[in-house]
Protein backbone atom coordinates (compact mmCIF):
# COMPACT_ATOMS: atom_id res chain seq x y z
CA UNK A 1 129.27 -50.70 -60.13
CA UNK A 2 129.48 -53.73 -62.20
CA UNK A 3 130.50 -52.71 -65.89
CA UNK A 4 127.66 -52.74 -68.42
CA UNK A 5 129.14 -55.50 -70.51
CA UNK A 6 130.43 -57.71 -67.73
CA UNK A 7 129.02 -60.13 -64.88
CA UNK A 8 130.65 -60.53 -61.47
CA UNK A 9 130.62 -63.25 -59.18
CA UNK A 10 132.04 -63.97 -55.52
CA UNK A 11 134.19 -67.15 -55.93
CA UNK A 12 136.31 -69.53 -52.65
CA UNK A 13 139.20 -68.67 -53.09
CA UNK A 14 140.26 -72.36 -52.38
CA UNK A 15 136.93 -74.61 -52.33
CA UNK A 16 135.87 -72.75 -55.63
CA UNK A 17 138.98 -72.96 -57.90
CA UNK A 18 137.73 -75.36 -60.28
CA UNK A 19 134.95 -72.24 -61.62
CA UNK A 20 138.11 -69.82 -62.02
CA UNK A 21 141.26 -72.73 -62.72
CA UNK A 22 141.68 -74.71 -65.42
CA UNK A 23 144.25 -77.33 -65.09
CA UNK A 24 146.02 -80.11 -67.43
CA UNK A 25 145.06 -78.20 -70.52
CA UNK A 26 141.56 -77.97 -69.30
CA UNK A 27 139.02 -75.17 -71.19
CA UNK A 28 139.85 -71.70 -69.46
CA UNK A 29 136.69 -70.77 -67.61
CA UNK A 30 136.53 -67.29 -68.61
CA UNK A 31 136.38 -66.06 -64.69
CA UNK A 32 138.98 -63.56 -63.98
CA UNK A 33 139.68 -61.76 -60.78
CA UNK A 34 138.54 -57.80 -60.42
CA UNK A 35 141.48 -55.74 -59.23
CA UNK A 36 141.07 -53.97 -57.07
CA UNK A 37 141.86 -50.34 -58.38
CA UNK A 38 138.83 -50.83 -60.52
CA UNK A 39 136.89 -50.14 -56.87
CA UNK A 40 139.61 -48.43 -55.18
CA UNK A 41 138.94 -48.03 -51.41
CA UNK A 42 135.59 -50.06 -51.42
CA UNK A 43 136.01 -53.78 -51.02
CA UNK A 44 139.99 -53.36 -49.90
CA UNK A 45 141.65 -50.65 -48.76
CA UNK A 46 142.86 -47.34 -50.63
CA UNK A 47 145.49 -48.14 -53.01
CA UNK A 48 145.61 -51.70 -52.80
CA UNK A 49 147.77 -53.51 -55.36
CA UNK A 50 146.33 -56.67 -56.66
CA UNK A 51 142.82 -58.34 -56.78
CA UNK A 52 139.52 -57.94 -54.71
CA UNK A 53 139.88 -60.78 -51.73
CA UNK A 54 137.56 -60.86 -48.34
CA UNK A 55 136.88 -63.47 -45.90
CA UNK A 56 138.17 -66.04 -48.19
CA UNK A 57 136.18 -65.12 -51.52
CA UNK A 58 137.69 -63.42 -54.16
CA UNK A 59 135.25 -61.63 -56.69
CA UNK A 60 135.62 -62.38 -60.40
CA UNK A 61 134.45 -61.18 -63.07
CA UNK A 62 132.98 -62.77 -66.78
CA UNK A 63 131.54 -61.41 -70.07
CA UNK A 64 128.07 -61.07 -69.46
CA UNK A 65 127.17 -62.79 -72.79
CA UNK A 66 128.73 -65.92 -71.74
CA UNK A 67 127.51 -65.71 -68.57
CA UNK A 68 123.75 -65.42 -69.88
CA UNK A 69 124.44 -67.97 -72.85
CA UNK A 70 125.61 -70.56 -70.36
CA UNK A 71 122.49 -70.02 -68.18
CA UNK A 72 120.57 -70.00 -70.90
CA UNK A 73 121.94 -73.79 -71.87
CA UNK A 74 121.41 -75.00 -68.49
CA UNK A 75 118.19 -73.96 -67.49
CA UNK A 76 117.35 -75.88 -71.20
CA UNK A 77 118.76 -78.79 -70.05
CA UNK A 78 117.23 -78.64 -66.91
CA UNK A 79 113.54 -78.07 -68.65
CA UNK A 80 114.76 -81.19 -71.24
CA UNK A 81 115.63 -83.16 -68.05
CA UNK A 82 111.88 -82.37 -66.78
CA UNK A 83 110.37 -82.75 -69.72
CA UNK A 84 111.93 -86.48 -70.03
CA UNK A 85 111.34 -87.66 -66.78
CA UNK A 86 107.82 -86.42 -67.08
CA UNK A 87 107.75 -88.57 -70.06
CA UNK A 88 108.91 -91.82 -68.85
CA UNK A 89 107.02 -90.71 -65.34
CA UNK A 90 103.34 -91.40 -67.52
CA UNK A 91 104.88 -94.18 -69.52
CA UNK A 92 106.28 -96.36 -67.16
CA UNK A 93 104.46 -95.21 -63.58
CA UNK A 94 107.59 -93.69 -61.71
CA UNK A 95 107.20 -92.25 -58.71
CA UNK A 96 109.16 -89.37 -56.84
CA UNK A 97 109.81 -85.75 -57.55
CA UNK A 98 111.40 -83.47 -59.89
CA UNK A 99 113.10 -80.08 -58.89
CA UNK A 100 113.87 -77.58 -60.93
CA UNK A 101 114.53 -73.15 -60.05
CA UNK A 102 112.98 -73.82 -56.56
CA UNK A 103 109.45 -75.47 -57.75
CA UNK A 104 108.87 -79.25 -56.52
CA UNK A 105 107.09 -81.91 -58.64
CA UNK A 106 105.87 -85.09 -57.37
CA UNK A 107 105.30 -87.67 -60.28
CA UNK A 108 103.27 -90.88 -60.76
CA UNK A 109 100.18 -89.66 -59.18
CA UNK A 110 96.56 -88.74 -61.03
CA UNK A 111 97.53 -84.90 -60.60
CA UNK A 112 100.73 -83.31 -59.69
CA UNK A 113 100.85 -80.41 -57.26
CA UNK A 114 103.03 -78.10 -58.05
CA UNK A 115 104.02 -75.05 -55.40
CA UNK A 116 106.87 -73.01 -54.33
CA UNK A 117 106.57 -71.50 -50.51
CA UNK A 118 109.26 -70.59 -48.02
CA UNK A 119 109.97 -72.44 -45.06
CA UNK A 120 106.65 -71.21 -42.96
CA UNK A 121 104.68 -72.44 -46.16
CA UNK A 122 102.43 -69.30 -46.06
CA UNK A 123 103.36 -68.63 -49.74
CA UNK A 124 101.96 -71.78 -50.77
CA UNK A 125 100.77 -71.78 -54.21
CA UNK A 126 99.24 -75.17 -55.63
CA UNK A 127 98.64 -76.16 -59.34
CA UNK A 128 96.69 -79.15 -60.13
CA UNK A 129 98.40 -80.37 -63.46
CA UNK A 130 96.37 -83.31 -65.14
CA UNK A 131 98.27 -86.25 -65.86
CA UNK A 132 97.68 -85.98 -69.85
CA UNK A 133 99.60 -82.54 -69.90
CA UNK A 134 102.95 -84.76 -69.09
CA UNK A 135 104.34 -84.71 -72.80
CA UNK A 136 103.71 -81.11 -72.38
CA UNK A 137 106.13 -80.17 -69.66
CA UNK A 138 108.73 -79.07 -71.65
CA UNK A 139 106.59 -76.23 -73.25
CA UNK A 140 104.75 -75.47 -70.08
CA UNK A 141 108.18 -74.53 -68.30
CA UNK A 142 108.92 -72.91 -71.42
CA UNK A 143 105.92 -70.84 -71.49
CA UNK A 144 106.37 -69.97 -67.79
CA UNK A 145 110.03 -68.50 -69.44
CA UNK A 146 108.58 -66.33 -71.75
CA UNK A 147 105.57 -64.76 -69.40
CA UNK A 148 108.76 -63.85 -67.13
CA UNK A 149 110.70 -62.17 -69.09
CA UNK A 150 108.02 -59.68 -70.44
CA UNK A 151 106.82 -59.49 -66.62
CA UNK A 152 109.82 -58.68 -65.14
CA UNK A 153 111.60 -54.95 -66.23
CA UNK A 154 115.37 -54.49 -66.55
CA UNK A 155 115.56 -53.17 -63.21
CA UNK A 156 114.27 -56.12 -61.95
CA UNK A 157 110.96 -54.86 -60.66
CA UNK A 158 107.77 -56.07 -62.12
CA UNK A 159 105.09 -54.71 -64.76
CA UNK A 160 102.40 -53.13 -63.02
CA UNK A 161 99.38 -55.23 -62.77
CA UNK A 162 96.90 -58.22 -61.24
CA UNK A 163 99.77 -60.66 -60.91
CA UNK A 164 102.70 -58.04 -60.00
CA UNK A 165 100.26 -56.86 -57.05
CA UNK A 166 99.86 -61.07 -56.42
CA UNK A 167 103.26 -61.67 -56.12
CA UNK A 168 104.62 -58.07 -54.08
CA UNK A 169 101.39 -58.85 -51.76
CA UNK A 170 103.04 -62.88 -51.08
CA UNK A 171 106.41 -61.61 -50.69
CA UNK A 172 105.42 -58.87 -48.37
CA UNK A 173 103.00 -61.33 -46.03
CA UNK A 174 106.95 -63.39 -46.18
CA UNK A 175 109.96 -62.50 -46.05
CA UNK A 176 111.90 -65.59 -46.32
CA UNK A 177 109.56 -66.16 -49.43
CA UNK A 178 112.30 -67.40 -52.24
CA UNK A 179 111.68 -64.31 -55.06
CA UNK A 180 111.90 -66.44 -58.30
CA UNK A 181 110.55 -69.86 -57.14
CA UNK A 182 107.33 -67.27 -56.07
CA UNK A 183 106.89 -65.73 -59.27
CA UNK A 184 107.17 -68.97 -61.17
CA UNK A 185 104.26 -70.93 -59.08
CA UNK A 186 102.13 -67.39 -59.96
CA UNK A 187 102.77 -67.25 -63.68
CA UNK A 188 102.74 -71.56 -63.90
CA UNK A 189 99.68 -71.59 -63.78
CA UNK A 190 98.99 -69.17 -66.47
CA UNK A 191 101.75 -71.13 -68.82
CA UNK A 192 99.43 -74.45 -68.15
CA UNK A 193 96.49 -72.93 -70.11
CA UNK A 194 98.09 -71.35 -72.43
CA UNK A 195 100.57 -74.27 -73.51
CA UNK A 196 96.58 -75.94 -73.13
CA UNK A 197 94.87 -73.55 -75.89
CA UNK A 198 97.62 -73.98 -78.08
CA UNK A 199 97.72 -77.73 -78.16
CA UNK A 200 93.61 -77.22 -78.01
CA UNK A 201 94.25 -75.31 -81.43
CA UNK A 202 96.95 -77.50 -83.16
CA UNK A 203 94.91 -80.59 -83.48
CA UNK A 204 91.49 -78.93 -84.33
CA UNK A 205 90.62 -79.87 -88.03
């Protein structure tokens, strides 16, 4: 339904306007409403003239390029923000916890668990992370990045294997079990060893 080249998103029509209106010379956000002849007779009646609107939310649409480049930039910033409150977490003994795409981090102790579960917490995964890998939490979550996107196929199912029969077998025993927050605490641990064996390699003479 959703053109190759574009990204749609549903929008509040009044509690939202701030993603799709740009005021007082503000940057134009690049959201523009769908009309509704583009769908004709599926999300508003046959022949409707003017834009897609129900319940209050009004679906726009966005080039997909900008949508992914913008994504792209935040989930960097949000690794950088990890990354540096790791750091200053080992240098200065802070304590409390980080969140970032669903996976909690509590810093200042020896080890930090790190898990992802729904609600009912029978998805728990837990990842012992020693405390000298905190400099290294920036390319961990990077790592974790890159085993994702050759794991998971453009149709949004998973390669066949060991850790796409892990992760179908969680979500099936739960499901209220967040989907990305899952896979990440699978393939984490994997990005800890190999962020591990490439540090391992760097500084052998």
């Amino acid at each position: 339904m959703v053109p190759q080249t574009r990204k749609y998103q549903w929008w509040h029509l009044v509690h939202d306007k701030f993603h799709f209106e740009r005021c007082n010379g503000a940057v134009p956000s690049g959201w523009a409403p769908v009309p509704a002849s583009r769908h004709d007779g599926y999300f508003m009646p046959f022949g409707h003239k003017g834009d897609i609107e129900v319940g209050g939310l009004g679906l726009f649409e966005k080039s997909k390029y900008e949508v992914d480049l913008e994504l792209g930039e935040n989930t960097k910033a949000a690794h950088k923000l990890v990354s540096d409150w790791a750091e200053k977490a080992a240098e200065n003994q802070f304590s409390g916890v980080v969140n970032i795409g669903g996976i909690e981090t509590p810093v200042g102790d020896d080890t930090w668990p790190i898990y992802a579960s729904s609600k009912s917490k029978t998805l728990e995964t837990t990842v012992k992370i020693p405390k000298d890998m905190t400099p290294y939490m920036g390319q961990i979550f990077a790592e974790r990045d890159r085993l994702k996107e050759e794991m998971v196929l453009p149709d949004r199912t998973l390669k066949p294997g060991a850790l796409a029969d892990k992760f179908y077998d969680a979500v099936d025993k739960d499901k209220a079990a967040p989907w990305w927050p899952t896979l990440h605490a699978i393939l984490l641990p994997i990005a800890i060893e190999n962020v591990r064996k490439q540090i391992t390699k760097e500084i052998q003479p």
